[in-house]
N, C-alpha and C. Protein backbone atom coordinates (compact mmCIF):
# COMPACT_ATOMS: atom_id res chain seq x y z
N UNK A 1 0.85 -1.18 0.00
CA UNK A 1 0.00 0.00 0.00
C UNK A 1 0.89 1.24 0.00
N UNK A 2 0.49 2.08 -1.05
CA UNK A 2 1.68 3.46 -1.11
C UNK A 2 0.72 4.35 -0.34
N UNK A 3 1.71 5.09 0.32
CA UNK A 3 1.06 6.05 1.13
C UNK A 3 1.58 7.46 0.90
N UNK A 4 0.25 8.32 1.18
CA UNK A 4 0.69 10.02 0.74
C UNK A 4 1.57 10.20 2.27
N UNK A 5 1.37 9.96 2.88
CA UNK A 5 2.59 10.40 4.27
C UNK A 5 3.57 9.72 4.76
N UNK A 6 4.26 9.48 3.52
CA UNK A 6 6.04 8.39 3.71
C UNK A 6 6.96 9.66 4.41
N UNK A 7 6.49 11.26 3.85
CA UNK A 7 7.31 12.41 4.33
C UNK A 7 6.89 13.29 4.76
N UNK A 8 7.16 14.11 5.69
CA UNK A 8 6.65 15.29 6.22
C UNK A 8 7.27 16.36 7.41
N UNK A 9 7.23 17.31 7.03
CA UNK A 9 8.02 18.14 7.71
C UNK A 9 7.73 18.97 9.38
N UNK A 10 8.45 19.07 9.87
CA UNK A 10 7.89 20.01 11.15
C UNK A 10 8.62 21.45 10.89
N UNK A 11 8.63 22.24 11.93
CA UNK A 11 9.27 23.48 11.72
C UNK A 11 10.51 22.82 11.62
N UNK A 12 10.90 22.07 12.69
CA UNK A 12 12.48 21.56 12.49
C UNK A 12 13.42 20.33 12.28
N UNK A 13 12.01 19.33 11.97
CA UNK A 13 12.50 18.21 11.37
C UNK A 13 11.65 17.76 9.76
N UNK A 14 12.79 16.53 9.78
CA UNK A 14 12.32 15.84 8.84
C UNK A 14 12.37 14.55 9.14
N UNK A 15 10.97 14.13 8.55
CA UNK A 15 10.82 13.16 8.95
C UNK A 15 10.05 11.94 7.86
N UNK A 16 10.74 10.62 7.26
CA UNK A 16 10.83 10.00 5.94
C UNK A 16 10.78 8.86 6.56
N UNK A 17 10.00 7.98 5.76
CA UNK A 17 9.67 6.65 6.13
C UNK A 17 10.78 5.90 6.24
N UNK A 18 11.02 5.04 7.54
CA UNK A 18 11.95 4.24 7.99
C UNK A 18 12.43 3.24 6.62
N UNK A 19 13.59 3.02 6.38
CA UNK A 19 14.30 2.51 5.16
C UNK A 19 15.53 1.24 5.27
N UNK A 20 15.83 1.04 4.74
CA UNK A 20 17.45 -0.24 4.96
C UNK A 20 18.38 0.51 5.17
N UNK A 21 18.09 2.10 4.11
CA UNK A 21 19.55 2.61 4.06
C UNK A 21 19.35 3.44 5.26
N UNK A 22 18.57 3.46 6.22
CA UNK A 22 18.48 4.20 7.78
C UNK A 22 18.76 3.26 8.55
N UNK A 23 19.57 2.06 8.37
CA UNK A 23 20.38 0.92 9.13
C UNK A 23 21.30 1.02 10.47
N UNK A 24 22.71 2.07 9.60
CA UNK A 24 23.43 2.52 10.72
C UNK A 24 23.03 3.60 11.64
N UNK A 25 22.12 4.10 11.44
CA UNK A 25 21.45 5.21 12.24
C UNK A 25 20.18 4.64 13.40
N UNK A 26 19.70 3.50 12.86
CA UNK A 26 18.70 2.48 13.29
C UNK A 26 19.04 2.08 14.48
N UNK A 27 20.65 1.57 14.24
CA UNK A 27 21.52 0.41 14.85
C UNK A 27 21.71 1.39 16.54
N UNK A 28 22.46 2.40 16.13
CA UNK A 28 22.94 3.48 16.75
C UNK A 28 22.00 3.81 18.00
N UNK A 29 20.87 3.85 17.97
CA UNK A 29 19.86 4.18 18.30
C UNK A 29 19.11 3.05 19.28
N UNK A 30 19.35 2.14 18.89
CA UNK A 30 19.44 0.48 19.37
C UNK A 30 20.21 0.20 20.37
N UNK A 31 21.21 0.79 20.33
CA UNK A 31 22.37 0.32 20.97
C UNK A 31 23.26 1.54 22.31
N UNK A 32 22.13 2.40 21.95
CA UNK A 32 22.21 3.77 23.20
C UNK A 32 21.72 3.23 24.70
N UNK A 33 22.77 3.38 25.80
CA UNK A 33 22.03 2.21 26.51
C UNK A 33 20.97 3.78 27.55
N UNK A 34 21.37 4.86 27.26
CA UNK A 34 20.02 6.06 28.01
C UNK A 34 19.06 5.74 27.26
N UNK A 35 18.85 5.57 26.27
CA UNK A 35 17.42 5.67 25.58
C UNK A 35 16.56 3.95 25.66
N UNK A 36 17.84 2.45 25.59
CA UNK A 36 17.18 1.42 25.74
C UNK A 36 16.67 1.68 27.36
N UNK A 37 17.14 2.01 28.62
CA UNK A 37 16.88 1.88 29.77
C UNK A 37 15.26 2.18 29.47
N UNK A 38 14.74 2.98 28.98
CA UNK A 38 13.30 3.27 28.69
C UNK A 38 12.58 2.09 27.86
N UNK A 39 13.22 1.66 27.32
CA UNK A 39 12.68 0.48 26.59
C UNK A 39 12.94 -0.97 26.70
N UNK A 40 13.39 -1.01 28.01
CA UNK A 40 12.91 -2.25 28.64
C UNK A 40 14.54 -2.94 29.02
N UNK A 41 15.59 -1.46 28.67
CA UNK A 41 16.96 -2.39 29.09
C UNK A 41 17.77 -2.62 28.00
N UNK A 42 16.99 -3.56 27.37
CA UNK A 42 18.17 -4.40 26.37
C UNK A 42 19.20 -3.57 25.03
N UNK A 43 19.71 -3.20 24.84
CA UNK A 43 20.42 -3.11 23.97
C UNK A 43 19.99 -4.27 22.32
N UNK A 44 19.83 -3.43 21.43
CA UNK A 44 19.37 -4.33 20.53
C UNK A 44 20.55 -4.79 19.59
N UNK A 45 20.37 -6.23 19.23
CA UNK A 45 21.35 -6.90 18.11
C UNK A 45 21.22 -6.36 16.73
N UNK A 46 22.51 -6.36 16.05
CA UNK A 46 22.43 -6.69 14.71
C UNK A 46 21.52 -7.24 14.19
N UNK A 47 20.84 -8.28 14.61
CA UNK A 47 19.53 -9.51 13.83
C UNK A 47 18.15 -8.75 14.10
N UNK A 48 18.12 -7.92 15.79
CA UNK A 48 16.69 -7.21 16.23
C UNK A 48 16.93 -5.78 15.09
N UNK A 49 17.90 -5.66 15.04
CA UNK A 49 17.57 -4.48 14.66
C UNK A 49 17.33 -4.32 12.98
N UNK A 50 17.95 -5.16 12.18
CA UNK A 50 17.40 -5.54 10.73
C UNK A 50 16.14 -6.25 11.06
N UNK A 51 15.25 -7.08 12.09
CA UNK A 51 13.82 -7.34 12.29
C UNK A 51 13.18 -5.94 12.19
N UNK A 52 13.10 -5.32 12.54
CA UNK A 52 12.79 -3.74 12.88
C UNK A 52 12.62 -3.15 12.12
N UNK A 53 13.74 -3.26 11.07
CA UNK A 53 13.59 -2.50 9.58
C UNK A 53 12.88 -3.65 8.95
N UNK A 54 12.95 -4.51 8.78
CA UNK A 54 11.77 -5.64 8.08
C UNK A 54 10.13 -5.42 8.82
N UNK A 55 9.83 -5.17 9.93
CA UNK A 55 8.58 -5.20 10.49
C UNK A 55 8.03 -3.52 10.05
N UNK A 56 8.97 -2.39 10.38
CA UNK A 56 8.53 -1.43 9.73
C UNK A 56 8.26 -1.40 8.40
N UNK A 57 8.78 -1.79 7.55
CA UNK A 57 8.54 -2.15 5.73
C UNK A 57 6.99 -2.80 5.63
N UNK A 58 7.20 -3.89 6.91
CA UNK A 58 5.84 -4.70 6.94
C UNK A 58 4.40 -3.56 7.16
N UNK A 59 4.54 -3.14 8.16
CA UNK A 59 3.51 -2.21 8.41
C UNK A 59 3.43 -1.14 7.55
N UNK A 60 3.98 -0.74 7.01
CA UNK A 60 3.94 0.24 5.92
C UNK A 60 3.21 -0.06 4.54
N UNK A 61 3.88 -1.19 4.45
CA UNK A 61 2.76 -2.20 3.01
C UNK A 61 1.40 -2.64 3.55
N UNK A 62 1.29 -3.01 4.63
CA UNK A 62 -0.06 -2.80 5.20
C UNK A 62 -0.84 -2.31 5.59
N UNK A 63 -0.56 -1.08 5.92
CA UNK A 63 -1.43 0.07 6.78
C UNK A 63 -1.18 1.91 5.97
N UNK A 64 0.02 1.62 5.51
CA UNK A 64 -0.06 2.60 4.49
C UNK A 64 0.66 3.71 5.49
N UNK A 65 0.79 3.13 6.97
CA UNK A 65 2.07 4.35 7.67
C UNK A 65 2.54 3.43 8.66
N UNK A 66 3.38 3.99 9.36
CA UNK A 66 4.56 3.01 10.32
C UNK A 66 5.31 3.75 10.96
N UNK A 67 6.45 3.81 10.70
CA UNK A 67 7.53 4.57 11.72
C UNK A 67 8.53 5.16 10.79
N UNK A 68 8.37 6.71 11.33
CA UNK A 68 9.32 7.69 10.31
C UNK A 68 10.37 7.99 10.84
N UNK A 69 12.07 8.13 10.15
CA UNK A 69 13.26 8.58 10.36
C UNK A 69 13.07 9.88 10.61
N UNK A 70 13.74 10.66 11.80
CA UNK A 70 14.10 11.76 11.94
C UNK A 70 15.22 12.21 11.73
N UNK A 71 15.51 13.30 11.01
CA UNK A 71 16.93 14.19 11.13
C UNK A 71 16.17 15.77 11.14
N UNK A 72 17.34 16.59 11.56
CA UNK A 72 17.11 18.06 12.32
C UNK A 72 17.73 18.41 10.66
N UNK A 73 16.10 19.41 10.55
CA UNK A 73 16.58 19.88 9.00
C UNK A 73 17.47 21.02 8.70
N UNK A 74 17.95 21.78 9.86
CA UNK A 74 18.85 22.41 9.95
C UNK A 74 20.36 22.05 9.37
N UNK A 75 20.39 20.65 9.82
CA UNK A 75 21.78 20.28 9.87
C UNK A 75 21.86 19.12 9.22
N UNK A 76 20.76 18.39 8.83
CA UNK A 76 20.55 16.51 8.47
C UNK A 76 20.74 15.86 9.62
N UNK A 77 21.42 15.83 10.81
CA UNK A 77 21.56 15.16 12.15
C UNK A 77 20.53 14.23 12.06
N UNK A 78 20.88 12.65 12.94
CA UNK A 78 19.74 11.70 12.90
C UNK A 78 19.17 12.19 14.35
N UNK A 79 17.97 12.54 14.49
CA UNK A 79 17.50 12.55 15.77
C UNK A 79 17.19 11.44 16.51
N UNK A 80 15.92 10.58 15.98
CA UNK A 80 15.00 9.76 16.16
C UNK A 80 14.53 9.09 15.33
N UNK A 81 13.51 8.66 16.24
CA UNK A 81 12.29 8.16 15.15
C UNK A 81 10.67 8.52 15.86
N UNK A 82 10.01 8.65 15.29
CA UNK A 82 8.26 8.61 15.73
C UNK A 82 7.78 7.71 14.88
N UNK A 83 6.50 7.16 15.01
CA UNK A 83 5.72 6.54 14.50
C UNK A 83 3.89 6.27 14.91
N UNK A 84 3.48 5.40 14.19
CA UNK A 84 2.59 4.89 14.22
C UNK A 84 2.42 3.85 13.85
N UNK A 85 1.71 2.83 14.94
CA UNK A 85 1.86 1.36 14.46
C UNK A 85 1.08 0.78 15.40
N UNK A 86 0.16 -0.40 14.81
CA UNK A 86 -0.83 -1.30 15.18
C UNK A 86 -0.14 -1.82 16.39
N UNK A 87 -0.67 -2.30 17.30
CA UNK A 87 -0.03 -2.78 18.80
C UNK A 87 -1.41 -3.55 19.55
N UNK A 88 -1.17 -4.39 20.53
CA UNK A 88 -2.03 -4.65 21.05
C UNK A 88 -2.25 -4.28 22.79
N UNK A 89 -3.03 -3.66 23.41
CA UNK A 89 -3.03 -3.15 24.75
C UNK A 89 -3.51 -4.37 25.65
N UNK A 90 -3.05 -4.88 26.42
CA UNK A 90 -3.87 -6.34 27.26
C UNK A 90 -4.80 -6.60 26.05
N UNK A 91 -4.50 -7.18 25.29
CA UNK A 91 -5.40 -8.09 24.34
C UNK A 91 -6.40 -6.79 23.24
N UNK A 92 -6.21 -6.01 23.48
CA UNK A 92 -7.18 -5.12 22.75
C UNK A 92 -6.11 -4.65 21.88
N UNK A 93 -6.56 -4.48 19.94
CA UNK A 93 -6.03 -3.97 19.06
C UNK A 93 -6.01 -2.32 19.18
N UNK A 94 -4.75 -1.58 19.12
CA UNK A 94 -4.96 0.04 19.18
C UNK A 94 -3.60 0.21 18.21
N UNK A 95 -3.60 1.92 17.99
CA UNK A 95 -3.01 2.34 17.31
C UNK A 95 -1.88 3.41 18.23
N UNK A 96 -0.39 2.74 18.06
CA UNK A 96 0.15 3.15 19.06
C UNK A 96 1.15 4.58 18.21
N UNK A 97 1.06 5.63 19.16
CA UNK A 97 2.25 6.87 18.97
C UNK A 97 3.69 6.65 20.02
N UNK A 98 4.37 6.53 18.97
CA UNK A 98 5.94 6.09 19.35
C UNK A 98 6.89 7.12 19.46
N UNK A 99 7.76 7.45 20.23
CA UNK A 99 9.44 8.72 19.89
C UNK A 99 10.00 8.01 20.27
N UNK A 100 11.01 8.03 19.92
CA UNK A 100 12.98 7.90 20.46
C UNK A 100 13.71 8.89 19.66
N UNK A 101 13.97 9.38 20.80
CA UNK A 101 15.55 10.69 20.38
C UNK A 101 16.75 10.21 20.78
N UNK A 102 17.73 9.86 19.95
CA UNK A 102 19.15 10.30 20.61
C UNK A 102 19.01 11.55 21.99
N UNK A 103 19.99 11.04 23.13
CA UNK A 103 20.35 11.73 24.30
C UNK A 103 20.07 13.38 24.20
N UNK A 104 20.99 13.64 23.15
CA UNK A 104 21.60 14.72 22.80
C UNK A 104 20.21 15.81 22.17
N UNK A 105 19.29 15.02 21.77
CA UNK A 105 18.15 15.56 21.17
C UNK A 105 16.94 16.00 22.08
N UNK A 106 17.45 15.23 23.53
CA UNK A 106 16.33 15.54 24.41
C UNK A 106 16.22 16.79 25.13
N UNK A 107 15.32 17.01 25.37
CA UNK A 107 14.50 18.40 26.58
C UNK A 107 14.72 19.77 25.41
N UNK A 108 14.24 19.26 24.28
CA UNK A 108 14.46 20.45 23.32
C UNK A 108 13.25 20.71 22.69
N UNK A 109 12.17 19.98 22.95
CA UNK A 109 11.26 20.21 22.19
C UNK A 109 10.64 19.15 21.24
N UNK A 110 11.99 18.32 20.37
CA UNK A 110 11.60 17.78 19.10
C UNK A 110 10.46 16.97 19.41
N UNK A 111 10.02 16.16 20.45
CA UNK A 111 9.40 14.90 20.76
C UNK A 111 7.93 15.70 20.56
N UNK A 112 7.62 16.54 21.16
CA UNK A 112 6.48 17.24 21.14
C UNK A 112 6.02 17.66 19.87
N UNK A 113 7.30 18.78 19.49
CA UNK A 113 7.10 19.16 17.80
C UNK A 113 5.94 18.09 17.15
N UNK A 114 7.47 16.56 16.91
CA UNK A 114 6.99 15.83 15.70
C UNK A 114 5.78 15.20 16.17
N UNK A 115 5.78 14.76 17.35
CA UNK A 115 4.44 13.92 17.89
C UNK A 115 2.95 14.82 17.69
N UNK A 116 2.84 15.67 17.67
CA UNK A 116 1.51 16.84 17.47
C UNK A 116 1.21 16.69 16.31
N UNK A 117 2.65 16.64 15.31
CA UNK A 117 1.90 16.59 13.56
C UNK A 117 1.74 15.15 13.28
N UNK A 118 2.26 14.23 14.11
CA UNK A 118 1.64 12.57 13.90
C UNK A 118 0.05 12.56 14.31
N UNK A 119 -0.06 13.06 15.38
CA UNK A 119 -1.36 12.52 16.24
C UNK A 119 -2.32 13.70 14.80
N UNK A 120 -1.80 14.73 14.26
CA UNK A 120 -2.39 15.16 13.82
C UNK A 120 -2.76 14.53 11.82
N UNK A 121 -1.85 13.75 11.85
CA UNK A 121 -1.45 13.24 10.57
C UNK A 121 -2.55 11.89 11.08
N UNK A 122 -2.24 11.04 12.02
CA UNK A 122 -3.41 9.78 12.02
C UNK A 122 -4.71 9.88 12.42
N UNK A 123 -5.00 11.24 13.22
CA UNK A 123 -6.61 11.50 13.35
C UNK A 123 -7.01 12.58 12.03
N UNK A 124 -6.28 12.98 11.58
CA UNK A 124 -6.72 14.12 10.57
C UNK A 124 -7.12 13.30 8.93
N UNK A 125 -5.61 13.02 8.84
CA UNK A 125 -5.36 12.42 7.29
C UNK A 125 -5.75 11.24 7.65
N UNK A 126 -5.04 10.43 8.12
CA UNK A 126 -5.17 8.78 8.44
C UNK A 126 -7.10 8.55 8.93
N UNK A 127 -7.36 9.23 9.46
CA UNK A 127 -8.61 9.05 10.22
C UNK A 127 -8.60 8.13 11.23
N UNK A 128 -7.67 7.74 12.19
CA UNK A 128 -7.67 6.94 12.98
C UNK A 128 -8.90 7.21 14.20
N UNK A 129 -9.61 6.09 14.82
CA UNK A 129 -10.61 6.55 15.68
C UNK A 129 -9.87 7.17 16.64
N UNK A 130 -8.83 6.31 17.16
CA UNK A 130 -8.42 6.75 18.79
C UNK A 130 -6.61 6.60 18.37
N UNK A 131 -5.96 7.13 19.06
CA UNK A 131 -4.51 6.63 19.26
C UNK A 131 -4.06 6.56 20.25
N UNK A 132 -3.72 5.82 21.06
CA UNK A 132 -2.39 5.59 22.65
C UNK A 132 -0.77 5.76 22.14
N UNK A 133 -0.51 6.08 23.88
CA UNK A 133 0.63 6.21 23.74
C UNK A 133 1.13 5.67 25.40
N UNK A 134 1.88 5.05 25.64
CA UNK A 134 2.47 4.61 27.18
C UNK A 134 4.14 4.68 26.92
N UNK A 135 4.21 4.61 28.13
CA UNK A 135 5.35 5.13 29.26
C UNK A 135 5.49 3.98 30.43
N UNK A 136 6.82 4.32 30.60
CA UNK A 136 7.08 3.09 32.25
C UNK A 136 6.72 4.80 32.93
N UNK A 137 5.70 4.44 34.41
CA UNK A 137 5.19 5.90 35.17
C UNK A 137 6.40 6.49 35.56
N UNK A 138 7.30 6.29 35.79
CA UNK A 138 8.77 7.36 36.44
C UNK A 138 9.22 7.91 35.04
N UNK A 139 8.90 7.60 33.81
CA UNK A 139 9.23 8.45 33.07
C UNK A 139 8.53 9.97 32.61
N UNK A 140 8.84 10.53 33.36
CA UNK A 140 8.24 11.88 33.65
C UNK A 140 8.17 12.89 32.48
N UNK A 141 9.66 12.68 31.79
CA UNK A 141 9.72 12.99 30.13
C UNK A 141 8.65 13.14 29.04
N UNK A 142 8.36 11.96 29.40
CA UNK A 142 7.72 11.03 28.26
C UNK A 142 6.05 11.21 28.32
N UNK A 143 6.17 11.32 29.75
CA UNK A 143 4.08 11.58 29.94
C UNK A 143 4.12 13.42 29.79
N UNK A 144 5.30 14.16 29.76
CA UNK A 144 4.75 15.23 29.52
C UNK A 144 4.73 15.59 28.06
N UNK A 145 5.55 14.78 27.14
CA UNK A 145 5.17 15.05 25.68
C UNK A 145 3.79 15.00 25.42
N UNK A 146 3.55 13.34 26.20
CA UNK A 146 2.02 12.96 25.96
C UNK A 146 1.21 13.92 26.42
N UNK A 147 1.36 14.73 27.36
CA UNK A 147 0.13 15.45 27.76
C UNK A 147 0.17 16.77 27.45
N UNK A 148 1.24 17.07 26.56
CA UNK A 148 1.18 18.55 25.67
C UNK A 148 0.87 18.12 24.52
N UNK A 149 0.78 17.16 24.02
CA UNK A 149 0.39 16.54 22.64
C UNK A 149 -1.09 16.33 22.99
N UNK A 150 -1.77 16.75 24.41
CA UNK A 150 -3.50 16.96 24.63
C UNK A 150 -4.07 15.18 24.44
N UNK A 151 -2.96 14.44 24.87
CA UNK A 151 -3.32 13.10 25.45
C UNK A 151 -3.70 13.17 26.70
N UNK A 152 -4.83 12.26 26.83
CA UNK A 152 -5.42 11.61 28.24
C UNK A 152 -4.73 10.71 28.98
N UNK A 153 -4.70 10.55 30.12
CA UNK A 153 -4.18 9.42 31.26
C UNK A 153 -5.25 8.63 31.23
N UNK A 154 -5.26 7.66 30.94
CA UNK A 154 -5.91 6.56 30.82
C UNK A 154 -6.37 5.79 32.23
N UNK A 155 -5.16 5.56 32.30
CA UNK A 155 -4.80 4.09 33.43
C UNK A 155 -3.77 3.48 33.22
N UNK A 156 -3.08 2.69 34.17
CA UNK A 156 -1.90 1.48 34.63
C UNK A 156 -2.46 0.33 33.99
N UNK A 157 -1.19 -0.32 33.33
CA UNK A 157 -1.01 -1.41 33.11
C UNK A 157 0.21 -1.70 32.82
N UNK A 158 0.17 -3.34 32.61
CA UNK A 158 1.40 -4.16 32.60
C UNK A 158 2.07 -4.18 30.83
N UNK A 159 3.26 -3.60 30.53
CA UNK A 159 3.02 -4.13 29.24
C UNK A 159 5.44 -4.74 28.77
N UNK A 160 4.98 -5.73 28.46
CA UNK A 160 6.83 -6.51 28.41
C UNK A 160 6.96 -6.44 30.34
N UNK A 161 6.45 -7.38 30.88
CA UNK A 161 5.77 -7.58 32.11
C UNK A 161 6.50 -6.28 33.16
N UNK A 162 6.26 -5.16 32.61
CA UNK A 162 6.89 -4.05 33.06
C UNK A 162 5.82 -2.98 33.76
N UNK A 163 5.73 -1.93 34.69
CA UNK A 163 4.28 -1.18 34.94
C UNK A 163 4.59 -0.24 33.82
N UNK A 164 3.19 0.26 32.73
CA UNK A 164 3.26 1.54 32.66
C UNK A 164 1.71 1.71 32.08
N UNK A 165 2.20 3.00 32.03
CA UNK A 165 0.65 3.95 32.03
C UNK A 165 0.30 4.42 30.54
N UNK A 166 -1.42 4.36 30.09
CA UNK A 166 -1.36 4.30 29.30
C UNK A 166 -2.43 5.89 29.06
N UNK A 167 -2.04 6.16 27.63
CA UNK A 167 -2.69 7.78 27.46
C UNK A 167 -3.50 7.50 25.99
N UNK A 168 -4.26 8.19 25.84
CA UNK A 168 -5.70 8.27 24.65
C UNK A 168 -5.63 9.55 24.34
N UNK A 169 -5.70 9.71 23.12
CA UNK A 169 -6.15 10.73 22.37
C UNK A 169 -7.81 11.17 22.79
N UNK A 170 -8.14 12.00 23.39
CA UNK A 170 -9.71 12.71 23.50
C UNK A 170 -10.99 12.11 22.62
């Protein structure tokens, strides 16, 4: 499925559908152990992290959006990534809003920026009914993107048998 939003810009990024040739930047990003501690610890392999670029390709041919490369259009710099992607909440199908920034990219804004024109790209363009977004709760960061991006607190739950909290779009 080709999709009109493989690209799209913020005031200060860019942001292009996740690719093979966004590998070493992928990897990089994988292998940051500040940013894995949020994601459950592990440091990702060579093998997880080409899965990743194969599962994003996947969702993209299926759903027509997935998870977009960031670089700071100022400079090309890799920031991140955001996305959107099918997930399941305790057994219920939803549509999840994703960030990861490099270290260096954080408490600046970008997460908020790009996340406002996603949530605004899958309820606007996409027409998505609802979208979530969760957090482990001590990440204090992370629930305030969500809640300047005019996400709801949901409720607690368990998710990679970890606590965190989950937020809804209005």
């Amino acid at each position: 499925m080709e999709s009109a939003v493989a690209k799209f810009e913020t005031a200060r990024l860019l942001a292009q559908r996740l690719e093979e040739s966004d590998y070493a930047d992928y990897q990089r990003l994988g292998q940051e152990p500040r940013v894995r501690a949020w994601l459950g610890g592990k440091l990702l392999t060579d093998g997880e992290v080409r899965q990743t670029l194969a599962d994003s390709e996947n969702h993209w041919q299926t759903h027509g959006f997935g998870i977009w490369t960031l670089r700071e259009l100022a400079s090309g710099a890799f920031v991140g990534r955001v996305g959107l992607r099918h997930c399941r909440v305790e057994g219920t199908p939803e549509v999840e809003l994703l960030y990861t920034l490099l270290p260096e990219f954080w408490n600046r804004g970008f997460a908020t920026e790009v996340s406002r024109e996603v949530l605004r790209i899958g309820l606007l363009v996409l027409q998505l009914p609802t979208i979530v977004a969760y957090t482990q709760p001590h990440n204090l960061a992370s629930r305030r993107v969500m809640e300047k991006c005019g996400l709801v607190y949901e409720r607690p739950f368990t998710h990679a048998n970890l606590p965190h909290v989950l937020y809804r779009t209005p």
